[in-house]
PDB file of N, CA and C in Angstrom:
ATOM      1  N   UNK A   1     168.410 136.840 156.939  1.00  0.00           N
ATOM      2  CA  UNK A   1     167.694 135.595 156.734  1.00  0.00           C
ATOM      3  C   UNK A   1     167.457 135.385 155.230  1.00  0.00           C
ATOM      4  N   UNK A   2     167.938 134.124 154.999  1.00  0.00           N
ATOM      5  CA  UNK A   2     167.201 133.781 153.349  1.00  0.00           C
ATOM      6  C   UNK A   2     165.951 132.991 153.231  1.00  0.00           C
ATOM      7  N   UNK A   3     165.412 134.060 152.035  1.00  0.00           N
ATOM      8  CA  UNK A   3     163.665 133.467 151.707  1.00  0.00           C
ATOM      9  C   UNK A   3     163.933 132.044 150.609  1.00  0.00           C
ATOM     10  N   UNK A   4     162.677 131.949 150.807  1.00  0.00           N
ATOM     11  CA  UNK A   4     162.788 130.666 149.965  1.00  0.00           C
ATOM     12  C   UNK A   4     161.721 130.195 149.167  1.00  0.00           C
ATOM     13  N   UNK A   5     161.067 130.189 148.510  1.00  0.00           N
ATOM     14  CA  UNK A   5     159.917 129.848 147.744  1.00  0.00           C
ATOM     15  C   UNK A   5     160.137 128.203 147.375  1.00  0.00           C
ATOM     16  N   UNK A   6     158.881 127.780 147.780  1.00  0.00           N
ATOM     17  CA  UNK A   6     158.235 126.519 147.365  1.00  0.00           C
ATOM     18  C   UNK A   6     156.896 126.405 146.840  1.00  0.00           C
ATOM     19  N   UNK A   7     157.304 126.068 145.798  1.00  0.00           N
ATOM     20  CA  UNK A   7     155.488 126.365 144.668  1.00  0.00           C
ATOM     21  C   UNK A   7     155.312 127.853 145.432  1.00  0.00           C
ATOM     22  N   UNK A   8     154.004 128.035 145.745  1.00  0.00           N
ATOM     23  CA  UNK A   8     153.441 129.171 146.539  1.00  0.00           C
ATOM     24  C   UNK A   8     153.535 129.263 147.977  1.00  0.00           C
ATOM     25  N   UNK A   9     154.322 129.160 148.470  1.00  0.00           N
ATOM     26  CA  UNK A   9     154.524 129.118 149.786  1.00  0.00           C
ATOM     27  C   UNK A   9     156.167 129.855 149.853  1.00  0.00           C
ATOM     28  N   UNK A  10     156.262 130.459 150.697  1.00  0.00           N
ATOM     29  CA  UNK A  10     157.441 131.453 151.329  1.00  0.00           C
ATOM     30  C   UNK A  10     158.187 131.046 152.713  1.00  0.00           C
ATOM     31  N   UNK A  11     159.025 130.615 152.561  1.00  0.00           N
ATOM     32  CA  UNK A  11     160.180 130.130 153.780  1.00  0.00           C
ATOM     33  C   UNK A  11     161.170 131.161 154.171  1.00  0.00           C
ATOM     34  N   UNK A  12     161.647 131.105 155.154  1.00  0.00           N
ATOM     35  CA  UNK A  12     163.237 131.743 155.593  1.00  0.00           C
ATOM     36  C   UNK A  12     163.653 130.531 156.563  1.00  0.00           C
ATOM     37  N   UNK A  13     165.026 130.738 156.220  1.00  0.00           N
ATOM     38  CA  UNK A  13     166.085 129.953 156.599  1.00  0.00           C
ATOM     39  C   UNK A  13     166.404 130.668 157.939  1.00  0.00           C
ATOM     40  N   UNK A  14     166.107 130.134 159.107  1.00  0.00           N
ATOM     41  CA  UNK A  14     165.892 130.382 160.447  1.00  0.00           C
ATOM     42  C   UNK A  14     167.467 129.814 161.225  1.00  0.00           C
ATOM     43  N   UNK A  15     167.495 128.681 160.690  1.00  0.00           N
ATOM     44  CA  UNK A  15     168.800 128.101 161.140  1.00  0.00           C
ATOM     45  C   UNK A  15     169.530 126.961 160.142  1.00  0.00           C
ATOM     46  N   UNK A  16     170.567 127.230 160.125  1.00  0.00           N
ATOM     47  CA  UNK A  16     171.594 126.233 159.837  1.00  0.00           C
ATOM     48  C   UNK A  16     172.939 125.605 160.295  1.00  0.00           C
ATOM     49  N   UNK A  17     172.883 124.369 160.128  1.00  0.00           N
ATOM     50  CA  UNK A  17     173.656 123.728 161.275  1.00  0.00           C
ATOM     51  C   UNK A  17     174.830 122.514 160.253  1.00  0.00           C
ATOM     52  N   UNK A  18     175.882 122.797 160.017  1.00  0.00           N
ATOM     53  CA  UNK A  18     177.072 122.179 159.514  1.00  0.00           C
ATOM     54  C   UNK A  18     176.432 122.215 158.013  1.00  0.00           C
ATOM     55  N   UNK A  19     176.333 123.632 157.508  1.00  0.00           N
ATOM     56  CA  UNK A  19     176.129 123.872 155.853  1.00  0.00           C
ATOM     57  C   UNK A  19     174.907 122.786 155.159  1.00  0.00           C
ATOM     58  N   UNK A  20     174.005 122.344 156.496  1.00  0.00           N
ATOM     59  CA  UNK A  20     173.087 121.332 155.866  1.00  0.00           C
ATOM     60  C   UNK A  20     172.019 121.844 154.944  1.00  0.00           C
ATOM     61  N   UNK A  21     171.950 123.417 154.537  1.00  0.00           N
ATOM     62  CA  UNK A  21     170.936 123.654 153.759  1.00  0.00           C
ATOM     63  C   UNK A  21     171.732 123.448 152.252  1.00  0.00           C
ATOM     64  N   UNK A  22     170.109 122.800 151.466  1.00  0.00           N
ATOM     65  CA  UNK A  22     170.381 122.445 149.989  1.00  0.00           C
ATOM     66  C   UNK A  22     169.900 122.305 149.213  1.00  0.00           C
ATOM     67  N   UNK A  23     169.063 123.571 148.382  1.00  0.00           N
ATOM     68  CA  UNK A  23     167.629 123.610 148.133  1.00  0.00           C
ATOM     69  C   UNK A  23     167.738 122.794 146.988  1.00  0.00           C
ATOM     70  N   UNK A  24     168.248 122.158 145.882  1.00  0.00           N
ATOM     71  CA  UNK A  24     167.862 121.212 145.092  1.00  0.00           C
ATOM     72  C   UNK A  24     167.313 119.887 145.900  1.00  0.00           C
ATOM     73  N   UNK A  25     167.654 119.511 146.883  1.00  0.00           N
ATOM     74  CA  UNK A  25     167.731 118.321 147.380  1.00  0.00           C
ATOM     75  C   UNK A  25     166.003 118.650 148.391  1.00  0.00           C
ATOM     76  N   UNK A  26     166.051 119.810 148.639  1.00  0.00           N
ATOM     77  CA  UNK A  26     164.496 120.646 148.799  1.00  0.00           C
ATOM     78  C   UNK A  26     163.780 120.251 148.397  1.00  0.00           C
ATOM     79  N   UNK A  27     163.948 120.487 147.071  1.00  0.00           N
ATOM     80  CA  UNK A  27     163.196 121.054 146.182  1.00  0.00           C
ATOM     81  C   UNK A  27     162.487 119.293 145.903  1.00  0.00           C
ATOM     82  N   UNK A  28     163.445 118.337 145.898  1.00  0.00           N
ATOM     83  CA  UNK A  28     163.003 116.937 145.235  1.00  0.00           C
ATOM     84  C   UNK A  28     162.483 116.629 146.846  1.00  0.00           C
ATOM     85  N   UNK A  29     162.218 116.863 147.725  1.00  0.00           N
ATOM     86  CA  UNK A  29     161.597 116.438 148.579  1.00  0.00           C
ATOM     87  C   UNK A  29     160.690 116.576 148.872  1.00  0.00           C
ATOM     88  N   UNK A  30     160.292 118.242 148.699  1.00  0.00           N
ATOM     89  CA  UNK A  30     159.186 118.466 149.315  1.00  0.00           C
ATOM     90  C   UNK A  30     157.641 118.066 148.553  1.00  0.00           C
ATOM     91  N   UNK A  31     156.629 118.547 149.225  1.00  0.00           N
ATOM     92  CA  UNK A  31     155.367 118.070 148.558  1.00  0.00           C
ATOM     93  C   UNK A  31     154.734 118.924 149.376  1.00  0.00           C
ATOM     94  N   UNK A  32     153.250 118.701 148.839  1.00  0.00           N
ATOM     95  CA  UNK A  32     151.963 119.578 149.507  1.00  0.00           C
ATOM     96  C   UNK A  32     151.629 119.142 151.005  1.00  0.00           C
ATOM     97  N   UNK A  33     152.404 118.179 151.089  1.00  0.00           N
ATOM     98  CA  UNK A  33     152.149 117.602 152.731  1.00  0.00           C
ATOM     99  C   UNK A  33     152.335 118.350 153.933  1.00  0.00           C
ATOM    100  N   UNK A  34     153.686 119.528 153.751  1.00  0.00           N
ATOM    101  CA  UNK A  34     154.283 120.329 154.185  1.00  0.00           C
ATOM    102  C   UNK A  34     153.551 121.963 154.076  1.00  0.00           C
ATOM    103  N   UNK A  35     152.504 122.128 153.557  1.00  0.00           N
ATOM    104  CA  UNK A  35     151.721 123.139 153.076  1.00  0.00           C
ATOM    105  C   UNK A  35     151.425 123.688 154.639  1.00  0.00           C
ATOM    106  N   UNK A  36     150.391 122.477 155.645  1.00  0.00           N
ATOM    107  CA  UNK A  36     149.855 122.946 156.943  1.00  0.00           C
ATOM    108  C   UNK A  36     151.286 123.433 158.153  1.00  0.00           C
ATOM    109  N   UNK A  37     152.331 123.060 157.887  1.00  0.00           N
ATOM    110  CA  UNK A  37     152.888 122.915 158.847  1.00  0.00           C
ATOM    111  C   UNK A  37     153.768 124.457 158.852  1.00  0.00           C
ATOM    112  N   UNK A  38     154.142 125.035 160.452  1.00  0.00           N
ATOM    113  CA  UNK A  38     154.826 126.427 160.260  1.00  0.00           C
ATOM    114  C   UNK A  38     156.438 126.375 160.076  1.00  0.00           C
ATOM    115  N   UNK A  39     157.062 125.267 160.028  1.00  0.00           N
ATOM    116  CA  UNK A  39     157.938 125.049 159.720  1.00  0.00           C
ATOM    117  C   UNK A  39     158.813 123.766 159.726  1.00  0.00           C
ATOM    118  N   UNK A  40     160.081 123.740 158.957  1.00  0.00           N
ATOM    119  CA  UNK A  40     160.205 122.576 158.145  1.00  0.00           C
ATOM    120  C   UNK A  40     161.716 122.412 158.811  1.00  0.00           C
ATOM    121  N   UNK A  41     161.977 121.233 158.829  1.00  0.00           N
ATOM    122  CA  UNK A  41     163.190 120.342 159.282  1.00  0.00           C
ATOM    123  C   UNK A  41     163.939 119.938 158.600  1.00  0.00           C
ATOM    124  N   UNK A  42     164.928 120.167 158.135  1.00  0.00           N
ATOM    125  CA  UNK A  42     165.645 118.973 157.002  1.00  0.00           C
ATOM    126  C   UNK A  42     166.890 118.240 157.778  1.00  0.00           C
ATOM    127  N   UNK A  43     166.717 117.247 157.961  1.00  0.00           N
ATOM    128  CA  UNK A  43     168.332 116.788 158.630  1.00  0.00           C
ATOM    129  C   UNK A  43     168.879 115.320 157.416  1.00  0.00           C
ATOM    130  N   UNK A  44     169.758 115.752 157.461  1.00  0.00           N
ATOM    131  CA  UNK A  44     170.781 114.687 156.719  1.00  0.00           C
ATOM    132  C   UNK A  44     171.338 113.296 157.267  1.00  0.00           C
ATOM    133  N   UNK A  45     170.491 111.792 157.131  1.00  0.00           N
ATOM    134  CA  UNK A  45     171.350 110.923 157.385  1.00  0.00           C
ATOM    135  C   UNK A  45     171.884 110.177 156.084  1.00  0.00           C
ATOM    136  N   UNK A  46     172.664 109.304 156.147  1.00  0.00           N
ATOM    137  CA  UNK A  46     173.398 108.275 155.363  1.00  0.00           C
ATOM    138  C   UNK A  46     173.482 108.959 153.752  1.00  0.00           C
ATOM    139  N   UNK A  47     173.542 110.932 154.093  1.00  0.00           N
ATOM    140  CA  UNK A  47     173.675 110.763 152.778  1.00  0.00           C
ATOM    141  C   UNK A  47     172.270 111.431 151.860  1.00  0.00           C
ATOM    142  N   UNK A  48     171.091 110.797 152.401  1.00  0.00           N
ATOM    143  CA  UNK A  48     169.681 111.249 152.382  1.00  0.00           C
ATOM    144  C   UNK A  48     169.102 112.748 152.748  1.00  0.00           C
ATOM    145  N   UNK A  49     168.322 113.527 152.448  1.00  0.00           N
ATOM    146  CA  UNK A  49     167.679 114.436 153.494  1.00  0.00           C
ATOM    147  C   UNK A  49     166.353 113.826 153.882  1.00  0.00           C
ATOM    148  N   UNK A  50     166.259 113.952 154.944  1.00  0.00           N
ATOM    149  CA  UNK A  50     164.677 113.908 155.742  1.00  0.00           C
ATOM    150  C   UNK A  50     164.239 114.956 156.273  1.00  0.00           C
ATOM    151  N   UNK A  51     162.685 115.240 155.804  1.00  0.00           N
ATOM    152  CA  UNK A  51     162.105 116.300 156.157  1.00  0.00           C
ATOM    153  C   UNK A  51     161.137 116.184 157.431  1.00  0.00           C
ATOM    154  N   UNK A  52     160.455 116.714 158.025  1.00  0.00           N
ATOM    155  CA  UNK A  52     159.697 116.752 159.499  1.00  0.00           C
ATOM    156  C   UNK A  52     159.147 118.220 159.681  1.00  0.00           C
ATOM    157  N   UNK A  53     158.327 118.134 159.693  1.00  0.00           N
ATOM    158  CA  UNK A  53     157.036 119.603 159.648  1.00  0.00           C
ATOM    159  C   UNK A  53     157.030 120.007 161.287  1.00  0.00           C
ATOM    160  N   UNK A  54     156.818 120.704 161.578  1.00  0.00           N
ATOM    161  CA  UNK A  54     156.509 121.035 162.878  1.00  0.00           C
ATOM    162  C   UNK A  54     155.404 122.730 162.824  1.00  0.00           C
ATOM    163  N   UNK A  55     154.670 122.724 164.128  1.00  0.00           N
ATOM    164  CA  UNK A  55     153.947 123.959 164.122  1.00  0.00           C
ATOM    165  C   UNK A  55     154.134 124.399 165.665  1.00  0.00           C
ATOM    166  N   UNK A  56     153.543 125.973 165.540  1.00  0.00           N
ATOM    167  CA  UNK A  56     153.725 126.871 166.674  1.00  0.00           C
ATOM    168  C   UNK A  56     152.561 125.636 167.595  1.00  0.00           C
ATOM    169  N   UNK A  57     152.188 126.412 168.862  1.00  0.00           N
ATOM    170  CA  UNK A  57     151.022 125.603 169.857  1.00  0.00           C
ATOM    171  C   UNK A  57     149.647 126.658 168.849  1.00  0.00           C
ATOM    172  N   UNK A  58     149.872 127.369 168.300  1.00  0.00           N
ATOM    173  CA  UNK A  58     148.770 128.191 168.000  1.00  0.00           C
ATOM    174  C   UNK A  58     147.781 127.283 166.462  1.00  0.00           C
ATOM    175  N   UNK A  59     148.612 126.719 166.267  1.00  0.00           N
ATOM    176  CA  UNK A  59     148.259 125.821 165.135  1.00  0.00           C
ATOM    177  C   UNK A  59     147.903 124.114 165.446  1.00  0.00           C
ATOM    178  N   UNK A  60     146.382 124.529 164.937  1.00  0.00           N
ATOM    179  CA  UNK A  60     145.370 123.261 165.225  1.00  0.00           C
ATOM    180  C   UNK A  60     146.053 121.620 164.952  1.00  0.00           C
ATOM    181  N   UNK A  61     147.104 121.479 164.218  1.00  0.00           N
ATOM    182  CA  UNK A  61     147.787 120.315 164.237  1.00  0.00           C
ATOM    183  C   UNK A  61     148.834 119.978 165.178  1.00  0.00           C
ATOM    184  N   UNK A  62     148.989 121.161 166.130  1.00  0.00           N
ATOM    185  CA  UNK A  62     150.601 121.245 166.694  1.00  0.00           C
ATOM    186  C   UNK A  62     150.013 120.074 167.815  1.00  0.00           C
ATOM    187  N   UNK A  63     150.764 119.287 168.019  1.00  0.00           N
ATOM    188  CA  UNK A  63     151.052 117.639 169.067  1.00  0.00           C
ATOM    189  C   UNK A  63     152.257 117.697 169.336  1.00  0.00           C
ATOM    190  N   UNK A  64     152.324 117.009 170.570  1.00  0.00           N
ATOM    191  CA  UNK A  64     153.635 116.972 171.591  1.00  0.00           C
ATOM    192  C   UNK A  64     154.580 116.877 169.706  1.00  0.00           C
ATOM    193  N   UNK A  65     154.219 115.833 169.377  1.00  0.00           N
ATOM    194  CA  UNK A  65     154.973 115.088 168.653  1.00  0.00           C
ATOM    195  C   UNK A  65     155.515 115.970 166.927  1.00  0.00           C
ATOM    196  N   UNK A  66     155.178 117.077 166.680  1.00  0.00           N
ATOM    197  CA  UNK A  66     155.206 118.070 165.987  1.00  0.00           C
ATOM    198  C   UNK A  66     155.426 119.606 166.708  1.00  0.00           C
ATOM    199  N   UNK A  67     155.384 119.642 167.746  1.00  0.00           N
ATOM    200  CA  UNK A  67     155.557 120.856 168.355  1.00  0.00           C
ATOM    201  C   UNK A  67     156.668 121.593 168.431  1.00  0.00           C
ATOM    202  N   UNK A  68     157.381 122.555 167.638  1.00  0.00           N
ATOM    203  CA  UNK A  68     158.403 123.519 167.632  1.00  0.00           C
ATOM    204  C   UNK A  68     159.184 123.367 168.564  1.00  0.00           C
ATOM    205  N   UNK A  69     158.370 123.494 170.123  1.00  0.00           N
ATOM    206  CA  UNK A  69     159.320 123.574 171.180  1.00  0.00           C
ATOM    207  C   UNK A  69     159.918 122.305 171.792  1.00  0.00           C
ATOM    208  N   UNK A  70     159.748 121.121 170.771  1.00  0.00           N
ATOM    209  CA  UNK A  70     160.700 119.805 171.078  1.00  0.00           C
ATOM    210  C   UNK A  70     161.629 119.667 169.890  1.00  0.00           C
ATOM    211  N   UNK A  71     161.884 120.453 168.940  1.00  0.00           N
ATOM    212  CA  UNK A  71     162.691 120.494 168.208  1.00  0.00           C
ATOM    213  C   UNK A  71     163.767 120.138 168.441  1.00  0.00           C
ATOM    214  N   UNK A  72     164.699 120.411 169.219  1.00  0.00           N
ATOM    215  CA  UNK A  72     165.944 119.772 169.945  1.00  0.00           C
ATOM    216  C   UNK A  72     165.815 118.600 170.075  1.00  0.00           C
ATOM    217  N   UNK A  73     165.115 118.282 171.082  1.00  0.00           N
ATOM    218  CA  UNK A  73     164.309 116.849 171.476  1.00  0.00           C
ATOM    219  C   UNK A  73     164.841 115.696 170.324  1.00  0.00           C
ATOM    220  N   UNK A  74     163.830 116.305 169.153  1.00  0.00           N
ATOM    221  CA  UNK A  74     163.916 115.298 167.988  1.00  0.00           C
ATOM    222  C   UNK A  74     165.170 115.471 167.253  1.00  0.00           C
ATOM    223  N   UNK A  75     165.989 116.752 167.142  1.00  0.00           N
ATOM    224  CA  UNK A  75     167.079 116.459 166.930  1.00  0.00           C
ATOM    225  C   UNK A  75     168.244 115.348 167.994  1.00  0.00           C
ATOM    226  N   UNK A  76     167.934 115.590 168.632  1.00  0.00           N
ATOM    227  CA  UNK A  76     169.348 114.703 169.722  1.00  0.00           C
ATOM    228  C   UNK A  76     168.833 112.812 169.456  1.00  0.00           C
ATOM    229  N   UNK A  77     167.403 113.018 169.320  1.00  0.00           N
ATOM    230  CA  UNK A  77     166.989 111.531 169.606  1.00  0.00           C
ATOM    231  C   UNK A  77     166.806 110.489 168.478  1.00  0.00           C
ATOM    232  N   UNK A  78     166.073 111.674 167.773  1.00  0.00           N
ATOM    233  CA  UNK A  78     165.616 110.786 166.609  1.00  0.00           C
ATOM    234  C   UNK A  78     166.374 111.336 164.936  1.00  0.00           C
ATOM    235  N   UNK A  79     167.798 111.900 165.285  1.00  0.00           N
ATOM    236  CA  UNK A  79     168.528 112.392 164.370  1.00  0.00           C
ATOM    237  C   UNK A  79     170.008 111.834 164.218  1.00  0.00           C
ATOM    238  N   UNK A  80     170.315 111.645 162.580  1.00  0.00           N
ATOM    239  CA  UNK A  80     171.951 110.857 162.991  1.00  0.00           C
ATOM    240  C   UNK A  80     172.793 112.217 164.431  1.00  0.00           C
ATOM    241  N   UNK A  81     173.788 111.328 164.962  1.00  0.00           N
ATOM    242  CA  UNK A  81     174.775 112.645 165.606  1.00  0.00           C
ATOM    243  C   UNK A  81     175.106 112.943 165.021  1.00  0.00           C
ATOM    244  N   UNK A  82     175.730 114.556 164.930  1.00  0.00           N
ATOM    245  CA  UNK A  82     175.810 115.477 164.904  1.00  0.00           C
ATOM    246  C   UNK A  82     175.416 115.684 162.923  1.00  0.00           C
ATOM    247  N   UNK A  83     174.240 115.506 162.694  1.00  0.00           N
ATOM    248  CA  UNK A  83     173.729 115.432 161.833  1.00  0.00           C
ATOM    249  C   UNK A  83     173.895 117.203 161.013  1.00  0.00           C
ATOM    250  N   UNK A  84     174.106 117.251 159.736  1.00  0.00           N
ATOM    251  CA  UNK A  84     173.647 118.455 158.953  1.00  0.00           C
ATOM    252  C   UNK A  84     172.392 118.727 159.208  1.00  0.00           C
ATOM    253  N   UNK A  85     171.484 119.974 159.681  1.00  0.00           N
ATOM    254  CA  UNK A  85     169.907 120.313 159.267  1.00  0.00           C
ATOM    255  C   UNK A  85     170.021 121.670 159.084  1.00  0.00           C
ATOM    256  N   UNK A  86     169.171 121.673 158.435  1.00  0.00           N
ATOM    257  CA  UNK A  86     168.329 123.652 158.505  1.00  0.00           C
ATOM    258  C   UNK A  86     167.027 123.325 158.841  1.00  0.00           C
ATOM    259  N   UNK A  87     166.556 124.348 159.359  1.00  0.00           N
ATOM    260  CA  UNK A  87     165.540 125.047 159.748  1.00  0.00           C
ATOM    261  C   UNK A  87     164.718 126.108 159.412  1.00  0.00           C
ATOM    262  N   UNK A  88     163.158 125.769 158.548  1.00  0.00           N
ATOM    263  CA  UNK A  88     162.725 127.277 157.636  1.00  0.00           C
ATOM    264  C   UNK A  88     161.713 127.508 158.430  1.00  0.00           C
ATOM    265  N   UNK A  89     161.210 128.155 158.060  1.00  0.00           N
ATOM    266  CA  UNK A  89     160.161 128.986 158.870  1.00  0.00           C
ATOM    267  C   UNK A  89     158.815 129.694 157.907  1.00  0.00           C
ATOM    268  N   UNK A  90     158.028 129.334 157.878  1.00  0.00           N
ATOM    269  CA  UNK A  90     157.030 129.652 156.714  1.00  0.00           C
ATOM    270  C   UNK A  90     156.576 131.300 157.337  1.00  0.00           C
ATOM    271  N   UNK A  91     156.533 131.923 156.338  1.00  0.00           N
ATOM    272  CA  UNK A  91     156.399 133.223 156.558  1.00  0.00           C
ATOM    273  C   UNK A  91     155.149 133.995 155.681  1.00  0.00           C
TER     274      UNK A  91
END
């Protein structure tokens, strides 16, 4: 697994899916918004990355609508097809 540092915060690269990880393009995305969340989404449309936070159920923000275990979910639905993403994992 690869780590990843953002400001003070520690990631691993959990999954990647058609070489979509790209930490400059990271790096200009992210923000402190992403601080609460246990892990991070990046999927690629038109060209763009878009990011999407998600948490375990153990974490006081986790909602249907952020919840880890619809991850798929929001990939198939609300993601270009067969879109580039990675997947980190705050550690």
């Amino acid at each position: 697994m690869k780590k990843i540092k953002l400001e003070d915060k520690e990631y691993e690269l959990i999954e990647e899916y058609k070489d979509g990880f790209d930490i400059e393009a990271l790096k200009e995305k992210y923000t402190d918004y992403f601080y609460d969340y246990d892990y991070i989404l990046g999927d690629w449309s038109y060209g763009k990355l878009r990011l999407k936070g998600f948490c375990e159920r153990k974490n006081k923000m986790c909602k249907r609508i952020n919840d880890i275990k619809f991850k798929d979910d929001y990939i198939k639905n609300l993601c270009s097809y067969e879109c580039s993403y990675f997947l980190l994992k705050k550690i």
